[in-house]
N, C-alpha and C. Protein backbone atom coordinates (compact mmCIF):
# COMPACT_ATOMS: atom_id res chain seq x y z
N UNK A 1 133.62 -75.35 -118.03
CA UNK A 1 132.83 -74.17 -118.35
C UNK A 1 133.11 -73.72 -119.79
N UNK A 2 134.78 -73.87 -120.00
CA UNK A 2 134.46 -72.89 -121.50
C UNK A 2 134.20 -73.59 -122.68
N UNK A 3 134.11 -75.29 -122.38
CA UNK A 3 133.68 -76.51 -123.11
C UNK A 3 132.33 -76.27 -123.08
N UNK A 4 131.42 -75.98 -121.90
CA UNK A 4 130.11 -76.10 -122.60
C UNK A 4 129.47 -74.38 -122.93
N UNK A 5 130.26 -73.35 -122.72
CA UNK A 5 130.03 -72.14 -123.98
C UNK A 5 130.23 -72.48 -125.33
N UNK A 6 131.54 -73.37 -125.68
CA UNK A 6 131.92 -73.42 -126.98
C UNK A 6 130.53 -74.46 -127.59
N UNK A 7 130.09 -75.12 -126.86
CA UNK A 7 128.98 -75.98 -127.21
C UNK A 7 127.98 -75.10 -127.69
N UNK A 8 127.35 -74.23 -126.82
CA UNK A 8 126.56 -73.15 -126.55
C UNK A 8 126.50 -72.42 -128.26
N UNK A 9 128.02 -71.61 -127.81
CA UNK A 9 127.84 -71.15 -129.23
C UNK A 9 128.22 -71.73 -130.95
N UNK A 10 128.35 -73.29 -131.01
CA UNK A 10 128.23 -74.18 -132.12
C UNK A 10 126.45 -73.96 -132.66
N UNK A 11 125.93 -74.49 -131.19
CA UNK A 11 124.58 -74.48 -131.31
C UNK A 11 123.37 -73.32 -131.65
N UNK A 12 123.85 -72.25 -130.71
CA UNK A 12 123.37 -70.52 -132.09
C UNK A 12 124.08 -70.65 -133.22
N UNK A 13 125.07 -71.04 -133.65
CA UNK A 13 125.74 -70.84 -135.04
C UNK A 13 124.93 -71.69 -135.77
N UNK A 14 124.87 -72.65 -135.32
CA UNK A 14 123.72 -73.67 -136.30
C UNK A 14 122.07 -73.68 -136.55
N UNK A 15 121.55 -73.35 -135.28
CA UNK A 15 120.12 -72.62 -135.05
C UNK A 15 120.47 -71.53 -136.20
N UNK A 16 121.22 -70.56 -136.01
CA UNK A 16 121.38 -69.29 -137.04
C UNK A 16 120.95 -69.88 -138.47
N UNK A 17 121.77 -71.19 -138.86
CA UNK A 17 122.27 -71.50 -140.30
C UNK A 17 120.72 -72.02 -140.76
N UNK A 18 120.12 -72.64 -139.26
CA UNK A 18 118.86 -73.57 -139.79
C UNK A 18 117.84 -72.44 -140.11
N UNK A 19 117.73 -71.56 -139.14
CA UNK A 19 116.47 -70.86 -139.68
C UNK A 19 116.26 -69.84 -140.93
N UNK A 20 117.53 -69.71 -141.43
CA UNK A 20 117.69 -69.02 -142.69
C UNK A 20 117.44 -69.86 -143.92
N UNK A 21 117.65 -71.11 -143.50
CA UNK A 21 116.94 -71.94 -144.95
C UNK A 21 117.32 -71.83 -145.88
N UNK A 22 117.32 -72.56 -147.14
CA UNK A 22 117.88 -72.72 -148.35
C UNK A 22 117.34 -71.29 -149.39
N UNK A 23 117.41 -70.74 -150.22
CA UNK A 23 116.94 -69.96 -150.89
C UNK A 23 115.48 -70.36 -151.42
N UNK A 24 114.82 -70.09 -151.95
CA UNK A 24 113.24 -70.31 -152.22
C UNK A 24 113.25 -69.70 -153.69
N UNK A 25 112.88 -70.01 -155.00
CA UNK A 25 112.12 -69.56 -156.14
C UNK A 25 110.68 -69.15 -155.69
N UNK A 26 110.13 -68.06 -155.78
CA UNK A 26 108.79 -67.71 -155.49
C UNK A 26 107.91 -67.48 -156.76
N UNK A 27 108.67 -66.87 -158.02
CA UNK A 27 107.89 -66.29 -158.87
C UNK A 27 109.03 -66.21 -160.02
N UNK A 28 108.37 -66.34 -161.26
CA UNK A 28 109.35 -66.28 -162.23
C UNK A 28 108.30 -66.35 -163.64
N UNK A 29 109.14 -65.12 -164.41
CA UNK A 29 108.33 -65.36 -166.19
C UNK A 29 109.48 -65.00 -167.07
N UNK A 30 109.45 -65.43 -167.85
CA UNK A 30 110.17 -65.11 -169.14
C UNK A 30 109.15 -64.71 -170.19
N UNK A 31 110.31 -63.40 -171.06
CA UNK A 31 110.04 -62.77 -172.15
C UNK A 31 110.93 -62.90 -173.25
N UNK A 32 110.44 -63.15 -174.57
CA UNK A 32 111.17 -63.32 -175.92
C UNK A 32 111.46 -61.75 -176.34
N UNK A 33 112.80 -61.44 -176.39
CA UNK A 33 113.26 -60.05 -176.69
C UNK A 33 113.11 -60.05 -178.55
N UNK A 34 113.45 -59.21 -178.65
CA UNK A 34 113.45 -58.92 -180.16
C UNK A 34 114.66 -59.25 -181.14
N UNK A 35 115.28 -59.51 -180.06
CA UNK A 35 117.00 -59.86 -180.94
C UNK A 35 117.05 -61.56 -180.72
N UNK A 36 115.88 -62.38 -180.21
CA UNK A 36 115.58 -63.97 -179.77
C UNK A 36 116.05 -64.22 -178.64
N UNK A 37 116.66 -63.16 -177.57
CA UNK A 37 117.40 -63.55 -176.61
C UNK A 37 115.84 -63.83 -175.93
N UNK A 38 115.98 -63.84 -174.28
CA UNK A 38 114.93 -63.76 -173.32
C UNK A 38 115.50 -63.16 -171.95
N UNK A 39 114.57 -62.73 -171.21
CA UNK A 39 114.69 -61.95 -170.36
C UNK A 39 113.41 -62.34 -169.11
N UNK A 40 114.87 -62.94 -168.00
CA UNK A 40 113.96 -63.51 -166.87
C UNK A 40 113.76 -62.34 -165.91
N UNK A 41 112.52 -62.92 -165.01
CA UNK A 41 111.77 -61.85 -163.81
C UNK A 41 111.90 -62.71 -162.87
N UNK A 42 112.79 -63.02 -162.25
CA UNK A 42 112.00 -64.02 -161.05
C UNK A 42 112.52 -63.46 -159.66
N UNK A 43 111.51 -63.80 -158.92
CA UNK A 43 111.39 -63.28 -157.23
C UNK A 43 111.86 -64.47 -156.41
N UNK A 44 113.04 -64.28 -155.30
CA UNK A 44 113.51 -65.39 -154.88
C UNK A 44 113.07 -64.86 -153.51
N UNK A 45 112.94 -65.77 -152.13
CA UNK A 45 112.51 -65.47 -150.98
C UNK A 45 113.98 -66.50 -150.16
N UNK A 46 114.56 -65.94 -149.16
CA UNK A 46 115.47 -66.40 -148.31
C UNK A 46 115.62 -65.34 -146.82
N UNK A 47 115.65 -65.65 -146.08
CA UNK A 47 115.84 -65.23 -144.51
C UNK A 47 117.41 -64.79 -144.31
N UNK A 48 117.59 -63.91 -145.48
CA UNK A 48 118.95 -63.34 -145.51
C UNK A 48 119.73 -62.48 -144.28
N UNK A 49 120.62 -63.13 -143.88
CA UNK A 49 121.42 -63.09 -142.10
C UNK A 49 122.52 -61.82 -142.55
N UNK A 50 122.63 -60.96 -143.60
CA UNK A 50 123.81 -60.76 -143.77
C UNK A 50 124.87 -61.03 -144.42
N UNK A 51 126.35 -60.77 -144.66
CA UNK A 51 126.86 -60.99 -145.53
C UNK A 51 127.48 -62.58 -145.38
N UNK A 52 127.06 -62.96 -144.26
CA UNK A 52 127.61 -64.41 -143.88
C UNK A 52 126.57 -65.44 -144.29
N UNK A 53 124.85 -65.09 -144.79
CA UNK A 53 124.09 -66.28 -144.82
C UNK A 53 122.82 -64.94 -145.70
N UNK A 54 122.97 -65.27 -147.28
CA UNK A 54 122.09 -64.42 -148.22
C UNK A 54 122.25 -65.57 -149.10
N UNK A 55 120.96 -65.02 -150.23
CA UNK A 55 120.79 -65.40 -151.23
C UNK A 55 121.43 -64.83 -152.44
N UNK A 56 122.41 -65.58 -152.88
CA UNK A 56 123.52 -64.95 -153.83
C UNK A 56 123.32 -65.16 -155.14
N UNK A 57 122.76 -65.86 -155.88
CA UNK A 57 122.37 -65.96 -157.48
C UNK A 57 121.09 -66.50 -157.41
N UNK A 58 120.82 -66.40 -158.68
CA UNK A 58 119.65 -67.57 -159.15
C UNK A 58 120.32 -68.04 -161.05
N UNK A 59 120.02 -68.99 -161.33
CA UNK A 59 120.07 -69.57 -162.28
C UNK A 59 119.08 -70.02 -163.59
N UNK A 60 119.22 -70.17 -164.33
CA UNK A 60 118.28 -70.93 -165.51
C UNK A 60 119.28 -71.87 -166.32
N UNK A 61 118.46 -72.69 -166.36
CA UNK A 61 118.32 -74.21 -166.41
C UNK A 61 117.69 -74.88 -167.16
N UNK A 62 118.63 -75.63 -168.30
CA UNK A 62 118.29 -76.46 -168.91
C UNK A 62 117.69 -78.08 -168.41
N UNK A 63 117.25 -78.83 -168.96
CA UNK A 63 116.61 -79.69 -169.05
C UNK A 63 117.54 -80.71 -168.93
N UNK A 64 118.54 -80.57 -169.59
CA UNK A 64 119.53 -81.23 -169.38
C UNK A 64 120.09 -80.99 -168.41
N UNK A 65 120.58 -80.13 -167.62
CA UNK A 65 120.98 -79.58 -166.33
C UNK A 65 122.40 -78.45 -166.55
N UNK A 66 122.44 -78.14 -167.85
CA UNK A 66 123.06 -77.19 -168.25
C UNK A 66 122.64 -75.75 -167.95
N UNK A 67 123.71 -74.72 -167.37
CA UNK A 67 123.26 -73.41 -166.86
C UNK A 67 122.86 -72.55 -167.73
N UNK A 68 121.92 -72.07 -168.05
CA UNK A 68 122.12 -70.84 -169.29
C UNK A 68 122.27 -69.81 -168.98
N UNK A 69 121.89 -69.24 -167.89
CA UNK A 69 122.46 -67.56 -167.28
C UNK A 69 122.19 -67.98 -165.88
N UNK A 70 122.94 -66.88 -165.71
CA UNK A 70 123.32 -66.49 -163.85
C UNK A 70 122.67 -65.57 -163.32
N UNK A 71 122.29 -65.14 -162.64
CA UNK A 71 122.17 -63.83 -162.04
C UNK A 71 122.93 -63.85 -161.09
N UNK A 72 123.91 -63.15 -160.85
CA UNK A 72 124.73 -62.50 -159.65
C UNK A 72 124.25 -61.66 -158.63
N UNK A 73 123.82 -62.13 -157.47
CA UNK A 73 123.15 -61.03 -156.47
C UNK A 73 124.26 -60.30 -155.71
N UNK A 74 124.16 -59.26 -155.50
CA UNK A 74 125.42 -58.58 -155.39
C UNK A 74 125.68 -57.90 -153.78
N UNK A 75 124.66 -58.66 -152.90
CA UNK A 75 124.25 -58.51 -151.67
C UNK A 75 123.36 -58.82 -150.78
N UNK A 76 123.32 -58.63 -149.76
CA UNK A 76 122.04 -59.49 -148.80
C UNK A 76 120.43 -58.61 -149.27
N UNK A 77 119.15 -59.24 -148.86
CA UNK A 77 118.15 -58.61 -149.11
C UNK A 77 117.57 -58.95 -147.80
N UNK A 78 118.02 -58.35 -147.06
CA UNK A 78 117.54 -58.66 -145.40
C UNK A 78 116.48 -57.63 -145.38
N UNK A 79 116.13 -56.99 -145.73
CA UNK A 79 114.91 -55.54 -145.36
C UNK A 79 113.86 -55.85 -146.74
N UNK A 80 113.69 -56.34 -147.77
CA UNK A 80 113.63 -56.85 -148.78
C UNK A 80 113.31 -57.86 -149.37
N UNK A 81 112.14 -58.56 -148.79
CA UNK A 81 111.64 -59.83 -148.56
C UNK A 81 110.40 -60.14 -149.14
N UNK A 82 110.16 -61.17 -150.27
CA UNK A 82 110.65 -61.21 -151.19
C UNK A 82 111.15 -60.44 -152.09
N UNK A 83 112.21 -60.73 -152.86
CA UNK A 83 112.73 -59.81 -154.19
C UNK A 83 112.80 -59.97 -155.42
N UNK A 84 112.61 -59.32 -156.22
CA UNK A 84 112.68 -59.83 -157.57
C UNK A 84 113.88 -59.09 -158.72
N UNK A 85 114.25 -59.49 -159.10
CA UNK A 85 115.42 -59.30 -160.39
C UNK A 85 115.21 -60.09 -161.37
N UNK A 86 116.15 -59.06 -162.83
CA UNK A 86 115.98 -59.44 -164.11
C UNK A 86 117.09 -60.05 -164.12
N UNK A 87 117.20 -60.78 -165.29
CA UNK A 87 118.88 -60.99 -166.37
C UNK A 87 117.89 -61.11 -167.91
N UNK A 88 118.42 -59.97 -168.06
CA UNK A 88 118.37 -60.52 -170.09
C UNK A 88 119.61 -61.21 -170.67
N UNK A 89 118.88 -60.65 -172.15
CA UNK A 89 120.36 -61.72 -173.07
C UNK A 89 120.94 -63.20 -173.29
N UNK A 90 119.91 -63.59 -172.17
CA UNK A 90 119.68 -65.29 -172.21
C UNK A 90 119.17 -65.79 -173.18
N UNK A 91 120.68 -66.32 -173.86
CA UNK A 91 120.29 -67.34 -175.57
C UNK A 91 119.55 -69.12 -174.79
N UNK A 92 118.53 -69.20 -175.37
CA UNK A 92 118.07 -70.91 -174.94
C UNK A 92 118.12 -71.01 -176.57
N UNK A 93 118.55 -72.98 -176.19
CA UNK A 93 119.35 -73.39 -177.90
C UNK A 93 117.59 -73.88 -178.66
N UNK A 94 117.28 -73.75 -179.44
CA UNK A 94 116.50 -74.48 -180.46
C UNK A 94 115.77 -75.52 -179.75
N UNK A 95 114.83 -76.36 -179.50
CA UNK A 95 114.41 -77.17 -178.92
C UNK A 95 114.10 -77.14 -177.53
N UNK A 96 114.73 -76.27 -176.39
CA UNK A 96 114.22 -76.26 -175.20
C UNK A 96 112.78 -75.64 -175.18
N UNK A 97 111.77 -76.10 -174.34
CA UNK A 97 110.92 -75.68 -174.36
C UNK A 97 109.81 -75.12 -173.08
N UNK A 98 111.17 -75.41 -172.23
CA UNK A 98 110.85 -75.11 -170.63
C UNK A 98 112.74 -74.95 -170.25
N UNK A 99 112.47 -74.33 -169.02
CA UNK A 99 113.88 -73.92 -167.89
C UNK A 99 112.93 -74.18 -166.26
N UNK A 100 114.18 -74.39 -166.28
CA UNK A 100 113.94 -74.17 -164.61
C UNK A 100 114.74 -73.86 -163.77
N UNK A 101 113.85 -72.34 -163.31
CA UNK A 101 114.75 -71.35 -162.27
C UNK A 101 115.46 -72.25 -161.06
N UNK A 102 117.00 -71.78 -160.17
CA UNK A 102 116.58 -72.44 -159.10
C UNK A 102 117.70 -71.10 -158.62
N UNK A 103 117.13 -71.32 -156.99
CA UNK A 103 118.19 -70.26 -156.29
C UNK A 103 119.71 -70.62 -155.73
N UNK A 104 120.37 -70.09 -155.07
CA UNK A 104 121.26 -70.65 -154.43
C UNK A 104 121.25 -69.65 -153.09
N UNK A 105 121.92 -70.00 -152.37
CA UNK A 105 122.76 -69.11 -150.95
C UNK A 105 123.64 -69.69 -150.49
N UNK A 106 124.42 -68.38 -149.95
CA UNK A 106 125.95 -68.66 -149.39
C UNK A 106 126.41 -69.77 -148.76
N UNK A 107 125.41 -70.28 -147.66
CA UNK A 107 125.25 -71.26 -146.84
C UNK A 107 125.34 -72.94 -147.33
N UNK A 108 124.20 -73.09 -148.16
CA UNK A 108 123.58 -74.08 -148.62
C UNK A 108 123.73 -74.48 -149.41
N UNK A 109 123.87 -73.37 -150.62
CA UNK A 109 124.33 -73.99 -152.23
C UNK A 109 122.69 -73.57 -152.77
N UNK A 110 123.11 -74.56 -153.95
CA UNK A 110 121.61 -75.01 -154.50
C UNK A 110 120.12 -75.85 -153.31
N UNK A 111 119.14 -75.74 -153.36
CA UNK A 111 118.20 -76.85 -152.98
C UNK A 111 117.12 -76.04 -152.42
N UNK A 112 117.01 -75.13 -152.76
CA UNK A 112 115.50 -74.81 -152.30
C UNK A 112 114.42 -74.97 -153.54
N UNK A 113 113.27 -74.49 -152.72
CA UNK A 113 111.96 -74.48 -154.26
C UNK A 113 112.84 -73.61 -155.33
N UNK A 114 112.59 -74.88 -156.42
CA UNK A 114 113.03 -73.97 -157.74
C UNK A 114 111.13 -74.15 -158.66
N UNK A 115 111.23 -73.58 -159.72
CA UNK A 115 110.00 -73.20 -160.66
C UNK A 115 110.51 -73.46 -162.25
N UNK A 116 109.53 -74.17 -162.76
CA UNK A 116 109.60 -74.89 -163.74
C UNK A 116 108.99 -73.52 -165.05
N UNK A 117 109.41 -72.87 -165.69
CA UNK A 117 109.10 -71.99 -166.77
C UNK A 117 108.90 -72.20 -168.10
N UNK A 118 107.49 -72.41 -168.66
CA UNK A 118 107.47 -72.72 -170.41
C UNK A 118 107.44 -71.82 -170.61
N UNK A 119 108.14 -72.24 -172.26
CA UNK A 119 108.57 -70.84 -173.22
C UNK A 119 108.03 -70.91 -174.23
N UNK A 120 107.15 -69.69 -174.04
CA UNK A 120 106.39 -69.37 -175.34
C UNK A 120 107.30 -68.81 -176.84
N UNK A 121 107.52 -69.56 -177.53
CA UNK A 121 108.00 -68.80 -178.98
C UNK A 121 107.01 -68.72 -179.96
């Protein structure tokens, strides 16, 4: 009996993990600030469980696969579906001419829809 509860509850723990899904990029633009930095908008979508299974950053991304800023999410967006946040102050070097957003969550890491962004200079 308490062999096939412990089964039982492996299997909600994992149902839990599956239906929350990887983080999602939904929407994203960049703006050229006045000092040359840029300043991202992007809306990430995830089936955020709480502090055990959220969408915790998003990133920008070089071409090369180098990070150029972070965004730090600083909590679940369970009521809050989709969301969107900034990061300014993002230096991109001379020559890039696209990024690409991608999300992460607690769970999963990286691998959901990320979005490919050209940069207008």
């Amino acid at each position: 009996m308490r062999r096939l509860c412990f089964s039982l509850l492996v299997m909600v723990a994992t149902l839990g993990t599956a239906v929350a899904g990887e983080a999602d990029v939904v929407g994203a633009e960049a703006v050229r600030e006045g000092d040359g930095t840029w300043r991202f908008r992007v809306t990430v979508r995830h089936a955020d469980e709480g502090w055990d299974h959220y969408a915790d950053r998003w990133q920008v991304v070089a071409p090369d696969g180098r990070v150029l800023g972070t965004r730090v999410l600083l909590h679940p967006h369970e009521t809050e579906q989709p969301f969107t946040r900034s990061l300014g102050g993002v230096t991109i070097p001379d020559g890039i001419g696209r990024v690409v957003i991608r999300a992460h969550d607690s769970v999963h890491g990286d691998g959901g829809a990320e979005i490919e962004v050209e940069l207008s200079r």
